[in-house]
Protein backbone atom coordinates (compact mmCIF):
# COMPACT_ATOMS: atom_id res chain seq x y z
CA UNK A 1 -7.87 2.57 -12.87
CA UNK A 2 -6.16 0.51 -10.42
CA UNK A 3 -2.79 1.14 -8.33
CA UNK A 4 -0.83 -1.53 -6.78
CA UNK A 5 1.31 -0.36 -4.16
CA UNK A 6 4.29 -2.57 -3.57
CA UNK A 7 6.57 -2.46 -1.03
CA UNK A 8 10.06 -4.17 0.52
CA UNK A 9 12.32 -4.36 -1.66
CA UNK A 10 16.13 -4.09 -0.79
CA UNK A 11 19.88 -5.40 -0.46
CA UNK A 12 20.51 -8.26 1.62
CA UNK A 13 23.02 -11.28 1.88
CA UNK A 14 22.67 -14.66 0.97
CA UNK A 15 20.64 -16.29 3.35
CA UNK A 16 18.42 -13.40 4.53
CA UNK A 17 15.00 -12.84 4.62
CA UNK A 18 12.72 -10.26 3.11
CA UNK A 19 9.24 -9.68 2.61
CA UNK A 20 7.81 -7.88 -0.46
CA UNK A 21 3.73 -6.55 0.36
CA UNK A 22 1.35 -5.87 -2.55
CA UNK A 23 -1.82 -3.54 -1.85
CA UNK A 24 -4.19 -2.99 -4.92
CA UNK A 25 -6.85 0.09 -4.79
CA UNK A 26 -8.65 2.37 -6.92
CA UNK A 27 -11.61 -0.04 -8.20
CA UNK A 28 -14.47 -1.21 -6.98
CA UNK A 29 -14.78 -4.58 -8.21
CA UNK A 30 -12.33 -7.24 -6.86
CA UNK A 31 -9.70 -8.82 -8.46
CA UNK A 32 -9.74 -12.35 -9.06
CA UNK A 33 -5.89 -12.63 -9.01
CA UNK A 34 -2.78 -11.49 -7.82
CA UNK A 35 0.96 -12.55 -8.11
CA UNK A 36 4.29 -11.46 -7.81
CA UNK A 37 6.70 -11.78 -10.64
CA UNK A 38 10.14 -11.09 -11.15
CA UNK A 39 12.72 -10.04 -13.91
CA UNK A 40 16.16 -10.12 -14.03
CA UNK A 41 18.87 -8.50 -15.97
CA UNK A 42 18.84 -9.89 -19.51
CA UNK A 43 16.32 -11.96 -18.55
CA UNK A 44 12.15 -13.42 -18.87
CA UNK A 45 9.58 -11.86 -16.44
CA UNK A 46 8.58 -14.89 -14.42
CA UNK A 47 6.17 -15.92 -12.39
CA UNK A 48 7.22 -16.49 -8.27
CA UNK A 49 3.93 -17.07 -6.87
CA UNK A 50 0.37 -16.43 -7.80
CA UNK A 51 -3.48 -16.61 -5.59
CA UNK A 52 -6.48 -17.08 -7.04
CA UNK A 53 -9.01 -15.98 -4.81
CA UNK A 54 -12.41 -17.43 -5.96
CA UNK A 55 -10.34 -21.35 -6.63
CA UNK A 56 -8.43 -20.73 -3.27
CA UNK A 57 -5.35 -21.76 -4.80
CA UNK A 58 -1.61 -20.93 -4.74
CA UNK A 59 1.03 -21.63 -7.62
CA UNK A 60 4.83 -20.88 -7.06
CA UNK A 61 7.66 -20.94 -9.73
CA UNK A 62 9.48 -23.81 -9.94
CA UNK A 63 12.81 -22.29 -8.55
CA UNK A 64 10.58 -21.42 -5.37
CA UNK A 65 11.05 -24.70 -3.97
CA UNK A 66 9.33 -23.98 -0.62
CA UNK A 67 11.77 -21.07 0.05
CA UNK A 68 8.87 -18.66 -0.73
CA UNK A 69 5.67 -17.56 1.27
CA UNK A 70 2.67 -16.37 -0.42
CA UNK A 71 -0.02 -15.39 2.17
CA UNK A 72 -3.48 -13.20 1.10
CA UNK A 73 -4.55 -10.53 3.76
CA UNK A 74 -7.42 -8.60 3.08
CA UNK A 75 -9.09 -10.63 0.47
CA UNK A 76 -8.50 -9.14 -3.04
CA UNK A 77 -6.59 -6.43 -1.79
CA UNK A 78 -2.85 -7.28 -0.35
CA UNK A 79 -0.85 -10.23 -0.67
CA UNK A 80 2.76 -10.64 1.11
CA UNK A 81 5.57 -12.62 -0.02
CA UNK A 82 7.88 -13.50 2.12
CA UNK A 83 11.11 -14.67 1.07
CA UNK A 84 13.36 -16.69 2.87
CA UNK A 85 16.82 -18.24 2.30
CA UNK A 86 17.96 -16.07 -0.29
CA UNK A 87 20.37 -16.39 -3.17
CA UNK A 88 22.41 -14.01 -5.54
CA UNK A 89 20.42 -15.59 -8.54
CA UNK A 90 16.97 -14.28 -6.85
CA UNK A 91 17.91 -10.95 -7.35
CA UNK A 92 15.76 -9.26 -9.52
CA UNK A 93 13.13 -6.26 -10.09
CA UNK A 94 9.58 -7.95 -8.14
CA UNK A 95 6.59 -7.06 -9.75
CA UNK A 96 3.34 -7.04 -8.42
CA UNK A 97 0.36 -7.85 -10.49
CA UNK A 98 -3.66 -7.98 -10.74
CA UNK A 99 -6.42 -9.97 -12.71
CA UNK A 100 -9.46 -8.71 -12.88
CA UNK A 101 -10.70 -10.03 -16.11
CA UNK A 102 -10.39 -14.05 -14.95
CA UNK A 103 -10.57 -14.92 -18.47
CA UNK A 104 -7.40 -17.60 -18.00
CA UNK A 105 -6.49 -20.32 -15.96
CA UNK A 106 -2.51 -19.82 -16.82
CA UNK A 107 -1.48 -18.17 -13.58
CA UNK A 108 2.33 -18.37 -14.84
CA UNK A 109 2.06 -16.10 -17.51
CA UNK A 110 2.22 -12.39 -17.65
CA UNK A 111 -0.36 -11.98 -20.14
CA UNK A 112 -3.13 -13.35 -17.46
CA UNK A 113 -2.54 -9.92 -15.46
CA UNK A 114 -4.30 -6.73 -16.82
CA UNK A 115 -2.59 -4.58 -13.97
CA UNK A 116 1.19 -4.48 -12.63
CA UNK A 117 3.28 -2.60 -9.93
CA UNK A 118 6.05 -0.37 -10.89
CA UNK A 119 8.24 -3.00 -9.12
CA UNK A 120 10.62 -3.03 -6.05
CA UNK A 121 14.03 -4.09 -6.45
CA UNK A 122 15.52 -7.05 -4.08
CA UNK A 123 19.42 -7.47 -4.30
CA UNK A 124 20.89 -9.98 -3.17
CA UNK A 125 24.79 -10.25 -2.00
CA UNK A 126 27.02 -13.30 -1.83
C-alpha cells in the first residue's frame, strides 16, 4: 500500500503564488514516477507536470508555459510544485500521483499512475 501525502492547497488571487508538496510512503520499493495532475469542474484530469526519476526528466502541460516549478527532493519520495503567476482558469482539485510499475513512457496520462493523492484544492480569485 502506498500513501501520498499532499499538501498546499488554497485560495489566492490572480497573480499569487503557491506551492503544492507531494510525499509518498508506505512501500519499500521506489517509485519510478511522480506527477501532479489537476481536474477542474466539468472537466479532464490533466497532467501539470510529471519526473521520471531513473530518465531524469521533467514534462509539464502545455498550459504550464514556464509558470510552473517541478523540483524532486528526496529522490522517489517528495516532489514540490510551485506555482507561480496564477490565473482563475488554474483553479482546480491537484492531484498527486505515483508509478511504480514503469511499464509506460506516456507521462501525460492518468492511466501511467497506479497510485494518487486524495487531492488539495487551489482556488484561484480574479
Amino acid at each position: 500500500q502506498v500513501d501520498l501525502a499532499e499538501s498546499g492547497g488554497g485560495v489566492v488571487q490572480a497573480g499569487d503564488s503557491l506551492t503544492l508538496s507531494c510525499t509518498a510512503s508506505g512501500r519499500e520499493k521506489t517509485n519510478v514516477a511522480m506527477a501532479w495532475f489537476r481536474q477542474a469542474p466539468g472537466k479532464v484530469r490533466e497532467l501539470v507536470a510529471a519526473i521520471g526519476w531513473r530518465v531524469n526528466i521533467k514534462v509539464y502541460g502545455n498550459f504550464v508555459k514556464g509558470r510552473f516549478t517541478l523540483v524532486g527532493d528526496n529522490p522517489q519520495k517528495t516532489i514540490h510544485l510551485r506555482l507561480n503567476s496564477l490565473k482563475p482558469e488554474d483553479t482546480a482539485v491537484y492531484y498527486c500521483a505515483a508509478d511504480y510499475r514503469g511499464d509506460s513512457d506516456n507521462y501525460y496520462s492518468p492511466t501511467k499512475y497506479g497510485y494518487w493523492g486524495q487531492g488539495t484544492q487551489v482556488t484561484v480569485s480574479s
